[in-house]
N, C-alpha and C. Protein backbone atom coordinates (compact mmCIF):
# COMPACT_ATOMS: atom_id res chain seq x y z
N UNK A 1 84.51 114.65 116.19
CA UNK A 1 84.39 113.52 115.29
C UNK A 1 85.42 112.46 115.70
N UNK A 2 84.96 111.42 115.80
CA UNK A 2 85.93 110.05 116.01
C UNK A 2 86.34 109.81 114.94
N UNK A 3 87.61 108.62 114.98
CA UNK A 3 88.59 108.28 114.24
C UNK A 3 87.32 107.56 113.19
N UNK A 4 88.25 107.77 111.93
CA UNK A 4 87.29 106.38 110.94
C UNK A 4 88.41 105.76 110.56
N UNK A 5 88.39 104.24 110.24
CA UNK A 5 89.09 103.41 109.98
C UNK A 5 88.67 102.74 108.97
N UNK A 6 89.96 102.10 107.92
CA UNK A 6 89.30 101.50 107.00
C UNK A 6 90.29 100.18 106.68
N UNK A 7 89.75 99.03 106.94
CA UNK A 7 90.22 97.87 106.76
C UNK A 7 90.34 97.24 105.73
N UNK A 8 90.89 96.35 105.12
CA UNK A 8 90.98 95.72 104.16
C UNK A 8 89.55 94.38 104.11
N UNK A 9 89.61 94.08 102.93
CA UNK A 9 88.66 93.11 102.95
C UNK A 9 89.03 91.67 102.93
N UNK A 10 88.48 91.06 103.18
CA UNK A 10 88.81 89.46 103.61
C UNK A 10 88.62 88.70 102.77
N UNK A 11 87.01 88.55 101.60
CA UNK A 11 87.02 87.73 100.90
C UNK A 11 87.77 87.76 99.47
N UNK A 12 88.33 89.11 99.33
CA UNK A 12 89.31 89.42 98.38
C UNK A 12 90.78 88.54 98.40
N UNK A 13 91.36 88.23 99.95
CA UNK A 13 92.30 88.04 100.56
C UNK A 13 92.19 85.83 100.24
N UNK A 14 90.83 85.76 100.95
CA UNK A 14 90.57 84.56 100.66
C UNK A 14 90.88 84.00 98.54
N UNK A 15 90.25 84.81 97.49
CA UNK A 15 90.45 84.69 96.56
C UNK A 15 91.79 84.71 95.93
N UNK A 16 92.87 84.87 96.83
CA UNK A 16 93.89 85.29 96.13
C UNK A 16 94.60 83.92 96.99
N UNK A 17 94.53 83.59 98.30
CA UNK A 17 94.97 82.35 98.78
C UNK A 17 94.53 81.18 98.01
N UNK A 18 92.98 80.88 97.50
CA UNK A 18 92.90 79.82 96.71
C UNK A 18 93.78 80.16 95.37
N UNK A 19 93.95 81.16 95.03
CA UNK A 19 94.28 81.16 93.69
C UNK A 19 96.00 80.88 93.87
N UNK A 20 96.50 81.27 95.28
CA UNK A 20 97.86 80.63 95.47
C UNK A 20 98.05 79.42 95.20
N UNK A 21 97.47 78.97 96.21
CA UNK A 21 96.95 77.37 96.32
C UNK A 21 97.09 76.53 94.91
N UNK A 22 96.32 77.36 94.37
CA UNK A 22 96.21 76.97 92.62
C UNK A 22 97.52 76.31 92.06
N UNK A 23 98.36 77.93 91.73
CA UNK A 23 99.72 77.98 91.52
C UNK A 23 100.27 77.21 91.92
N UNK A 24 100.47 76.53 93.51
CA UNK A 24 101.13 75.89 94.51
C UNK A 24 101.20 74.73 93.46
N UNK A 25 100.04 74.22 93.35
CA UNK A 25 99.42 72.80 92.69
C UNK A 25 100.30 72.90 91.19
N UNK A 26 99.98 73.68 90.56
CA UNK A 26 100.04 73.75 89.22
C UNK A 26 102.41 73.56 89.08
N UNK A 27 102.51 73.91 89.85
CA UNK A 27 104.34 73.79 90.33
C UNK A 27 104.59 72.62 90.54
N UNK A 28 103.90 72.65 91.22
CA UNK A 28 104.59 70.34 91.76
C UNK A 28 103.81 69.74 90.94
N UNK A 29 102.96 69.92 89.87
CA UNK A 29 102.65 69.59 88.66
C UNK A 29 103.40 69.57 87.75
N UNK A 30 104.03 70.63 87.28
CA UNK A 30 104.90 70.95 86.42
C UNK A 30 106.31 70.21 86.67
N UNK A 31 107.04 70.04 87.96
CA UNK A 31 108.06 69.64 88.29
C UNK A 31 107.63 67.91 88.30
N UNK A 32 106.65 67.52 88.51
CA UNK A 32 106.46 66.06 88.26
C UNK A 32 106.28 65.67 87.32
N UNK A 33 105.47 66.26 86.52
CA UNK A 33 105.11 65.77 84.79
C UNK A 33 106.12 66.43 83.75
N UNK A 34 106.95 67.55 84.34
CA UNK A 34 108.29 67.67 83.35
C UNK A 34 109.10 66.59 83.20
N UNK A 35 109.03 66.11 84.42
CA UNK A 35 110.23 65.33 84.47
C UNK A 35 109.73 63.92 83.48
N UNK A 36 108.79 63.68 83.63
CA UNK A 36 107.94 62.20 83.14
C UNK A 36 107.49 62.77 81.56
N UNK A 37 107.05 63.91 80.99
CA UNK A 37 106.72 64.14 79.78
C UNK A 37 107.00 65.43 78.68
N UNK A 38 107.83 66.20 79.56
CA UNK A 38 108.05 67.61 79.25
C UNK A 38 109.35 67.22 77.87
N UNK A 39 109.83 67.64 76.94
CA UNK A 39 110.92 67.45 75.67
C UNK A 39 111.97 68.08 76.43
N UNK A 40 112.05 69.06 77.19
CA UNK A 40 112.44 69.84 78.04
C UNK A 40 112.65 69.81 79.29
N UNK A 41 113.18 68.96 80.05
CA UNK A 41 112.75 68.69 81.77
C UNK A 41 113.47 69.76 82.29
N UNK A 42 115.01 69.97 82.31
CA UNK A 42 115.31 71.43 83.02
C UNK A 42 114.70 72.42 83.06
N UNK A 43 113.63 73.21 82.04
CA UNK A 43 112.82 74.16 81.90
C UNK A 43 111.76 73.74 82.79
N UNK A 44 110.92 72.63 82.83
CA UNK A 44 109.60 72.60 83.41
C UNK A 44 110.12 72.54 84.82
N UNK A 45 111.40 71.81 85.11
CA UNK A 45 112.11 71.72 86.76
C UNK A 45 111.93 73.32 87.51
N UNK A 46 112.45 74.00 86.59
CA UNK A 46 112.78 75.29 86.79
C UNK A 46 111.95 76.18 87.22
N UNK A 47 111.26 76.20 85.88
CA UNK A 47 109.62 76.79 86.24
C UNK A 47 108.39 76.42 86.80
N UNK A 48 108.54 74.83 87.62
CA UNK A 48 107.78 74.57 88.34
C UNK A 48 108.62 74.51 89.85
N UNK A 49 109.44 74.73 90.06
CA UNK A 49 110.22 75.17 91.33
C UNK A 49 110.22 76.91 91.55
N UNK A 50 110.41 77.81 90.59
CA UNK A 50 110.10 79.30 90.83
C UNK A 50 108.55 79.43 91.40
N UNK A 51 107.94 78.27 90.55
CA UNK A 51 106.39 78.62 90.63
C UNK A 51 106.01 78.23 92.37
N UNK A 52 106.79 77.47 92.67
CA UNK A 52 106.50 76.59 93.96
C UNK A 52 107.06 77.47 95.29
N UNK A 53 108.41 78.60 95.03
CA UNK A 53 108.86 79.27 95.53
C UNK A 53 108.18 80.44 96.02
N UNK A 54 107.55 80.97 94.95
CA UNK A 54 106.86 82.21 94.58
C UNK A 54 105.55 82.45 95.46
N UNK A 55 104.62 81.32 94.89
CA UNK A 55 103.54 81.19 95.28
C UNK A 55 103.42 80.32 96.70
N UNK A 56 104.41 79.74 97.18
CA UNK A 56 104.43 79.30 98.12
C UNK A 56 104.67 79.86 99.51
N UNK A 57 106.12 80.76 98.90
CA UNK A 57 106.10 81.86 100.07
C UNK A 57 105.05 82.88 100.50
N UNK A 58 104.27 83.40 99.40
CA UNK A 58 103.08 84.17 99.80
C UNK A 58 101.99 83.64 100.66
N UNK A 59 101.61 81.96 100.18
CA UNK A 59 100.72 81.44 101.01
C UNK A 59 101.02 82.07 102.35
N UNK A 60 101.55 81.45 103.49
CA UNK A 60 101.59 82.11 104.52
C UNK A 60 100.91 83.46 104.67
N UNK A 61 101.70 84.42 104.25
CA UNK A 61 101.07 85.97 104.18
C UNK A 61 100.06 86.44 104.23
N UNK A 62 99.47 85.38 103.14
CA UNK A 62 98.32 85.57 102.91
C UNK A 62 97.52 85.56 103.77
N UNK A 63 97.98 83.72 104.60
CA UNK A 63 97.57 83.27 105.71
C UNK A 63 96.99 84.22 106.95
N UNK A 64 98.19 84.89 107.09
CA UNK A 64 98.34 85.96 107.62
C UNK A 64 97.78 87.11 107.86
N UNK A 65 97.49 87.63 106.56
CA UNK A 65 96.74 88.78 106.41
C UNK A 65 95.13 88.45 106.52
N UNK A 66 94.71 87.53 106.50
CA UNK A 66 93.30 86.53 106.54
C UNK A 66 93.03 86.51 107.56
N UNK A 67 93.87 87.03 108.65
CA UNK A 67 93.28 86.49 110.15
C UNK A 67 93.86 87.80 110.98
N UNK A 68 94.25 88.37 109.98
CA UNK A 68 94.68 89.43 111.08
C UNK A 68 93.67 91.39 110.40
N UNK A 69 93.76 91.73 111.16
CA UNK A 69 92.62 92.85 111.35
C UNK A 69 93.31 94.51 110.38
N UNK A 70 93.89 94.17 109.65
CA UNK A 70 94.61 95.11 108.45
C UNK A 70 94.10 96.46 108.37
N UNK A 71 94.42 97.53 109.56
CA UNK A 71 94.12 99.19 108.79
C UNK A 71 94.97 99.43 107.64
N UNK A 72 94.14 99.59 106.51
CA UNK A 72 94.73 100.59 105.61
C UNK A 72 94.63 102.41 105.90
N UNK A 73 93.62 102.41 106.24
CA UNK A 73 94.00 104.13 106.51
C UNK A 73 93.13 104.67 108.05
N UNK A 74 92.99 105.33 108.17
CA UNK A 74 92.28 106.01 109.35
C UNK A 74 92.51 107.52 109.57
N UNK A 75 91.33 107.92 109.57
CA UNK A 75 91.16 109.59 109.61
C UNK A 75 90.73 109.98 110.97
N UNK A 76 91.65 110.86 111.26
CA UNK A 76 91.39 111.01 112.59
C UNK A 76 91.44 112.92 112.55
N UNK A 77 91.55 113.60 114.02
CA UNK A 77 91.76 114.79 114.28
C UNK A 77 93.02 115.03 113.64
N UNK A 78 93.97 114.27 113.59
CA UNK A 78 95.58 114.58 113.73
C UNK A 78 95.62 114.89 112.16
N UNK A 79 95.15 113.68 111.30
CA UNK A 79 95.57 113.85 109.86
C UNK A 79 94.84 112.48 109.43
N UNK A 80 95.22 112.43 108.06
CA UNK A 80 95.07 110.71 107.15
C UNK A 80 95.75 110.16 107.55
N UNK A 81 96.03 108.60 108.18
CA UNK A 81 96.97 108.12 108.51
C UNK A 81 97.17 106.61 107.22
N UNK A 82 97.96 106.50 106.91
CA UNK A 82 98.24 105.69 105.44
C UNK A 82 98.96 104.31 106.39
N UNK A 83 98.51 103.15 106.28
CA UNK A 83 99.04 102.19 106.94
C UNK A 83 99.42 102.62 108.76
N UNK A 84 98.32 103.07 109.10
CA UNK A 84 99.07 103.44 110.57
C UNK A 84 99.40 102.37 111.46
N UNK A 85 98.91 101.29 111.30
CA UNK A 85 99.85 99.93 112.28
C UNK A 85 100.92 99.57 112.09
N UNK A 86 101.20 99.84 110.95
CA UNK A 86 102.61 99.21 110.24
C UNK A 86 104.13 100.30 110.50
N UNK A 87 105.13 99.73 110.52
CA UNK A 87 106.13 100.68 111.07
C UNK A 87 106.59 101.33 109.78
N UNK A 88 105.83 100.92 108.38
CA UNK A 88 106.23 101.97 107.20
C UNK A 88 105.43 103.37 107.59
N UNK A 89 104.08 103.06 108.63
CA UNK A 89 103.04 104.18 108.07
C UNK A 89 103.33 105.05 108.67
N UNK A 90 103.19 106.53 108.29
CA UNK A 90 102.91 107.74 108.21
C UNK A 90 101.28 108.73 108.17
N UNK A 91 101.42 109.65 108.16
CA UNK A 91 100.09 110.72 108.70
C UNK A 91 100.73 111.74 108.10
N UNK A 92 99.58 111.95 107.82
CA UNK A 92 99.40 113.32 106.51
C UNK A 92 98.33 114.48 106.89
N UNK A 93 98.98 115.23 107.52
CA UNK A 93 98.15 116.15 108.78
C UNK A 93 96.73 117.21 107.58
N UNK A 94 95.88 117.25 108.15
CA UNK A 94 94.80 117.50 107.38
C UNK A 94 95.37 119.47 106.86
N UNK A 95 96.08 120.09 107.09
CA UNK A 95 96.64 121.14 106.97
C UNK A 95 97.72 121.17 105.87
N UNK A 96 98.16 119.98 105.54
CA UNK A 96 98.94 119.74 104.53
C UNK A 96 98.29 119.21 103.06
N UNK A 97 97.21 118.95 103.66
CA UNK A 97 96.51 118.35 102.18
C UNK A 97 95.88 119.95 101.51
N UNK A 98 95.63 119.63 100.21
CA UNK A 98 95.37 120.91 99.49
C UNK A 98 93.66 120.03 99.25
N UNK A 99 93.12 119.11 98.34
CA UNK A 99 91.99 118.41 98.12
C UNK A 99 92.62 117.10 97.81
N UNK A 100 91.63 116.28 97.10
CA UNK A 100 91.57 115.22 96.97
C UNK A 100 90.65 114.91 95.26
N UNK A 101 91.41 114.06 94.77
CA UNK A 101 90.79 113.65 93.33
C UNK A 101 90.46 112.42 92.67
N UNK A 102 89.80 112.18 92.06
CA UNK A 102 89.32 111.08 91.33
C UNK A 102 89.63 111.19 89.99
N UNK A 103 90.38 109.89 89.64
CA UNK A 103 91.42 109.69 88.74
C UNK A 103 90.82 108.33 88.14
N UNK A 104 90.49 107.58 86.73
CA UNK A 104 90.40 106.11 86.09
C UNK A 104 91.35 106.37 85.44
N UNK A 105 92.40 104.93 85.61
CA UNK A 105 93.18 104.75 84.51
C UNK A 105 93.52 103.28 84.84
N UNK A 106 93.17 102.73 82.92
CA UNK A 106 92.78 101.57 82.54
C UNK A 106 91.62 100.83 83.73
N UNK A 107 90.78 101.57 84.04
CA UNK A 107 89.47 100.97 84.49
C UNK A 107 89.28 101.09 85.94
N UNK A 108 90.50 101.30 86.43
CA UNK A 108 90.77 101.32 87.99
C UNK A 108 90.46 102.87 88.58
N UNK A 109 89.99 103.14 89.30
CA UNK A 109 89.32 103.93 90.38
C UNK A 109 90.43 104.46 91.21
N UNK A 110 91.62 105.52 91.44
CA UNK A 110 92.78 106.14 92.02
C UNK A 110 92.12 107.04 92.45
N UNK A 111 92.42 107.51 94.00
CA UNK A 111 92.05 108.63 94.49
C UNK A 111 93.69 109.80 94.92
N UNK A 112 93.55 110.25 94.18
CA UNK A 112 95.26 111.54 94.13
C UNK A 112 94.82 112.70 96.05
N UNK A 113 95.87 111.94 96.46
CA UNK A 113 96.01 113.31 97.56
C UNK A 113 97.13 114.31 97.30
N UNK A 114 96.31 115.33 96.93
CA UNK A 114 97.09 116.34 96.42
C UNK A 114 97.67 117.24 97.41
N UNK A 115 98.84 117.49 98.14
CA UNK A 115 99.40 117.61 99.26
C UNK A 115 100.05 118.87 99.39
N UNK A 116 100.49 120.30 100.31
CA UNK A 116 100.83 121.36 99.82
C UNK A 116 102.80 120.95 100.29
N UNK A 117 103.56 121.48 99.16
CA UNK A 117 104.60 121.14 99.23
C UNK A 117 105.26 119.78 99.44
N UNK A 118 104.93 119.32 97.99
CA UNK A 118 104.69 117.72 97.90
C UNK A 118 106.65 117.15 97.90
N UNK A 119 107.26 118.44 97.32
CA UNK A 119 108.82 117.33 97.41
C UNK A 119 109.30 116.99 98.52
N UNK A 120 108.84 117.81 99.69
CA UNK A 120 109.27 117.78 101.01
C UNK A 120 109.28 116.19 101.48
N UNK A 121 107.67 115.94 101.19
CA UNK A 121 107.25 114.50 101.01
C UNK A 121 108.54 113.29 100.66
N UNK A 122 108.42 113.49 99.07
CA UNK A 122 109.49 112.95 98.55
C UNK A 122 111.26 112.84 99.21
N UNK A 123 111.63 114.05 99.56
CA UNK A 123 112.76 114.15 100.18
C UNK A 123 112.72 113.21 101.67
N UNK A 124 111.88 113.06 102.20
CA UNK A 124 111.86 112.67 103.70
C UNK A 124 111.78 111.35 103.75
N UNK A 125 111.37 110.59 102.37
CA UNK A 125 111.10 108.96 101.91
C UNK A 125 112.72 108.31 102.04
N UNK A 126 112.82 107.79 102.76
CA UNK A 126 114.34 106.80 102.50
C UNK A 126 114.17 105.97 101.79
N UNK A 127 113.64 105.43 101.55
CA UNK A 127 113.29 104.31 101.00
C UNK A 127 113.67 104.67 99.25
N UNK A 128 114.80 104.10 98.41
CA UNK A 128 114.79 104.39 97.29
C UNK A 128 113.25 103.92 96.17
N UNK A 129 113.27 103.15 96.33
CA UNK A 129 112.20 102.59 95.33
C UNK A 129 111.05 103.74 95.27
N UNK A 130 110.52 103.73 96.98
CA UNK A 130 109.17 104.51 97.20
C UNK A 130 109.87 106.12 96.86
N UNK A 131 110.68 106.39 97.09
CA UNK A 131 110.81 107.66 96.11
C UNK A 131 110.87 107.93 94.82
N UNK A 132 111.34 106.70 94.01
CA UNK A 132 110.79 107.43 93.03
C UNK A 132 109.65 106.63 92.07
N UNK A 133 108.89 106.09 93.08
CA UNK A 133 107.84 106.44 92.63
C UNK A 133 106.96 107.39 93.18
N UNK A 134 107.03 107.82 94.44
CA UNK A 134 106.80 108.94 94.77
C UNK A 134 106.85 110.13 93.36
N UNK A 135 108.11 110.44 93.23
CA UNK A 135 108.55 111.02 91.94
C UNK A 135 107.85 110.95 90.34
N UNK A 136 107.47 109.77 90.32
CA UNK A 136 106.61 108.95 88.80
C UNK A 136 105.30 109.67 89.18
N UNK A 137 104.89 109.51 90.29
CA UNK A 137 103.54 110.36 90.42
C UNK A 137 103.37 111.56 90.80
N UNK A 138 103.97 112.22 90.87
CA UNK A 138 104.37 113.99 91.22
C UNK A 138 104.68 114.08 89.88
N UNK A 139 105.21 113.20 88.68
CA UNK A 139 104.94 114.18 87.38
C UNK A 139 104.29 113.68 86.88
N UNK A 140 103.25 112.43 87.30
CA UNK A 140 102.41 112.28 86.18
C UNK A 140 100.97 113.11 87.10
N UNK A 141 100.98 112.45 88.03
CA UNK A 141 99.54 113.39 88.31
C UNK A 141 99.77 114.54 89.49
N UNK A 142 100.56 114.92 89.80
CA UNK A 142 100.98 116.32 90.29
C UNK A 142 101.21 116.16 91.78
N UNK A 143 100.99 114.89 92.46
CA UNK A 143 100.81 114.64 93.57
C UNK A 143 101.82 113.48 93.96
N UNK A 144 102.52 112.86 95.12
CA UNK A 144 103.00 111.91 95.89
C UNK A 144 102.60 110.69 96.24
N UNK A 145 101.10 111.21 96.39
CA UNK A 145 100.40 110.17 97.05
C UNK A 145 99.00 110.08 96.16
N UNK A 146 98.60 108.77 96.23
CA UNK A 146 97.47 108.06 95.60
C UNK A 146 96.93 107.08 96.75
N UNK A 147 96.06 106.45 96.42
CA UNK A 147 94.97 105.49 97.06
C UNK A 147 94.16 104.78 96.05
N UNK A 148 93.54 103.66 96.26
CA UNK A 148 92.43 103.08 95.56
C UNK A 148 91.88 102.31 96.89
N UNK A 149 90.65 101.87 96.43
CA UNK A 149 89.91 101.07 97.58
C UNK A 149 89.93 99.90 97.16
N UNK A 150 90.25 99.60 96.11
CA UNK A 150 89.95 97.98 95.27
C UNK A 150 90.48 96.98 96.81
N UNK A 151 90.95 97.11 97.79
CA UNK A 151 91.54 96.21 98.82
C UNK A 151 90.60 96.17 100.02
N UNK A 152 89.69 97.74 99.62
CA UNK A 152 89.26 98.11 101.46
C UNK A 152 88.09 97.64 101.80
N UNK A 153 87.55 98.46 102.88
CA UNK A 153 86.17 97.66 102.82
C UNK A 153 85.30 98.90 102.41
N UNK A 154 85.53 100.05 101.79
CA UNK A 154 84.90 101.13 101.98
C UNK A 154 84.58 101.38 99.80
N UNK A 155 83.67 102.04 99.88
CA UNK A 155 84.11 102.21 98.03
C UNK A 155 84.08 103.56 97.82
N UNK A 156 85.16 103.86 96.63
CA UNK A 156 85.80 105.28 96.42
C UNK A 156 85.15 106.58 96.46
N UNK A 157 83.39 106.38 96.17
CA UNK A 157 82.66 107.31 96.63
C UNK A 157 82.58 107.64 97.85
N UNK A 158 82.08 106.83 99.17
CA UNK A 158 82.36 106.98 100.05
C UNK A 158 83.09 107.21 100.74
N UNK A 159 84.55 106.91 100.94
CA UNK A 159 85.76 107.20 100.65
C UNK A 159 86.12 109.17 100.81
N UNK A 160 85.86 109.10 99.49
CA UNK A 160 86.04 110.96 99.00
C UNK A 160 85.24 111.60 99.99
N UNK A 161 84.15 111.03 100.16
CA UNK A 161 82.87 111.66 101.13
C UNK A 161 83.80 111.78 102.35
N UNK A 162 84.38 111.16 102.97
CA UNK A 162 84.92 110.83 104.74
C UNK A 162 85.88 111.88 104.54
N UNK A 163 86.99 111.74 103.52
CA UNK A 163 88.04 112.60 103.63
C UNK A 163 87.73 113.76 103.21
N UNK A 164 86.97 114.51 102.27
CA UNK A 164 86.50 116.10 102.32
C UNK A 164 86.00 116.42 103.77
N UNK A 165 85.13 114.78 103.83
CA UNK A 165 84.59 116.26 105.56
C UNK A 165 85.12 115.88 106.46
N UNK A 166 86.45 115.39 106.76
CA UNK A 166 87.51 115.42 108.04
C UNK A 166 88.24 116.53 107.73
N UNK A 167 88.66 116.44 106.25
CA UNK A 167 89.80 117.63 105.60
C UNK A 167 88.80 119.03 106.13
N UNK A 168 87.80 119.09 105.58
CA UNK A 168 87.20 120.60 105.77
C UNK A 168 86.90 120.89 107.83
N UNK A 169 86.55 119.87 108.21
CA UNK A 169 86.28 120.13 109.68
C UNK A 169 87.74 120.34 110.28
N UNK A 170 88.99 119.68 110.20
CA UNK A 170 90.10 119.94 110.46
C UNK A 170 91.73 120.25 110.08
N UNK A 171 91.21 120.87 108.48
CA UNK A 171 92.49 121.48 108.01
C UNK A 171 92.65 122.57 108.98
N UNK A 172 91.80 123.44 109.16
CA UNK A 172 92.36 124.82 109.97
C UNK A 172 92.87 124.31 111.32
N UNK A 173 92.86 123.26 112.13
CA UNK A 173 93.35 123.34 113.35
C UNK A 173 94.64 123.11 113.04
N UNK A 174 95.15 122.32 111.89
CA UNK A 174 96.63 122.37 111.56
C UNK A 174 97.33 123.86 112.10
N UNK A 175 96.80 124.95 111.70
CA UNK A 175 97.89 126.08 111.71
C UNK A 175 97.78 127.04 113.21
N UNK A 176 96.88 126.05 113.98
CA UNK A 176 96.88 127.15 115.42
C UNK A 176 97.87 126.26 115.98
């Protein structure tokens, strides 16, 4: 079986740049018409300069991420690989996973990789933040790691489908 890959989606990416864009506008709005009608001009200065900061720096990124070819995961022989282009990502060898679950909470679609000897996980994270949330989700849903597709190009049914039958065709080569 060849690698499967799963990319992010584009016109999601596009919706969130106009909606920067938006913001962008709505800041040098605020910082021009505070000043001319606001009771308040230091406040509207303020909060139409955070707004201009905020949303401005992301533009780019966005830019960014719009033109550039984004794996979020890829299943291969080796394991799940979680961001494998990126120098955060990691692989989660199909021998280490126990299954995989389907989780709604508040409306959203979470897929739980339920992992065997999940603190190990946790312990090996430098990263303070991502540990503990690592941690937040090892006691709320028993696991380290989560997923959703709301970004990808793939949807969560399909999804579950790819990773049971990579997991079942190559958990056992993990232990030879």
């Amino acid at each position: 079986m060849e690698k499967f890959q799963v990319t992010s989606v584009k016109w999601k990416t596009l919706l969130l740049l106009l909606a920067c864009l938006g913001f962008v506008t709505a800041g040098a709005g605020l910082i021009y018409q505070g000043v001319v009608k606001w009771p308040n001009e230091l406040f509207a200065l303020i909060l139409g300069l955070v707004t201009l900061a905020f949303f401005g720096a992301a533009f780019p990124l966005g830019v960014k991420r719009l033109f550039s070819n984004v794996i979020e995961l890829e299943l291969s022989k080796s394991g799940l690989s979680i961001h494998p282009n990126s120098d955060k990502g990691f692989i989660i060898p199909w021998g280490k996973i126990s299954h995989f679950e389907e989780i709604h909470v508040s409306g959203a679609k979470i897929i739980l990789i339920h992992v065997k000897d999940a603190q190990q996980w946790i312990d090996k994270q430098n990263n303070p933040i991502k540990r503990k949330l690592m941690q937040f989700n090892l006691s709320s849903y028993r696991t380290p790691f989560n997923t959703t597709t709301s970004g990808m190009n793939i949807s969560n049914k399909k999804l579950i489908k790819k990773l049971n039958k990579y997991h079942r065709q190559f958990k056992d080569d993990f232990k030879k």
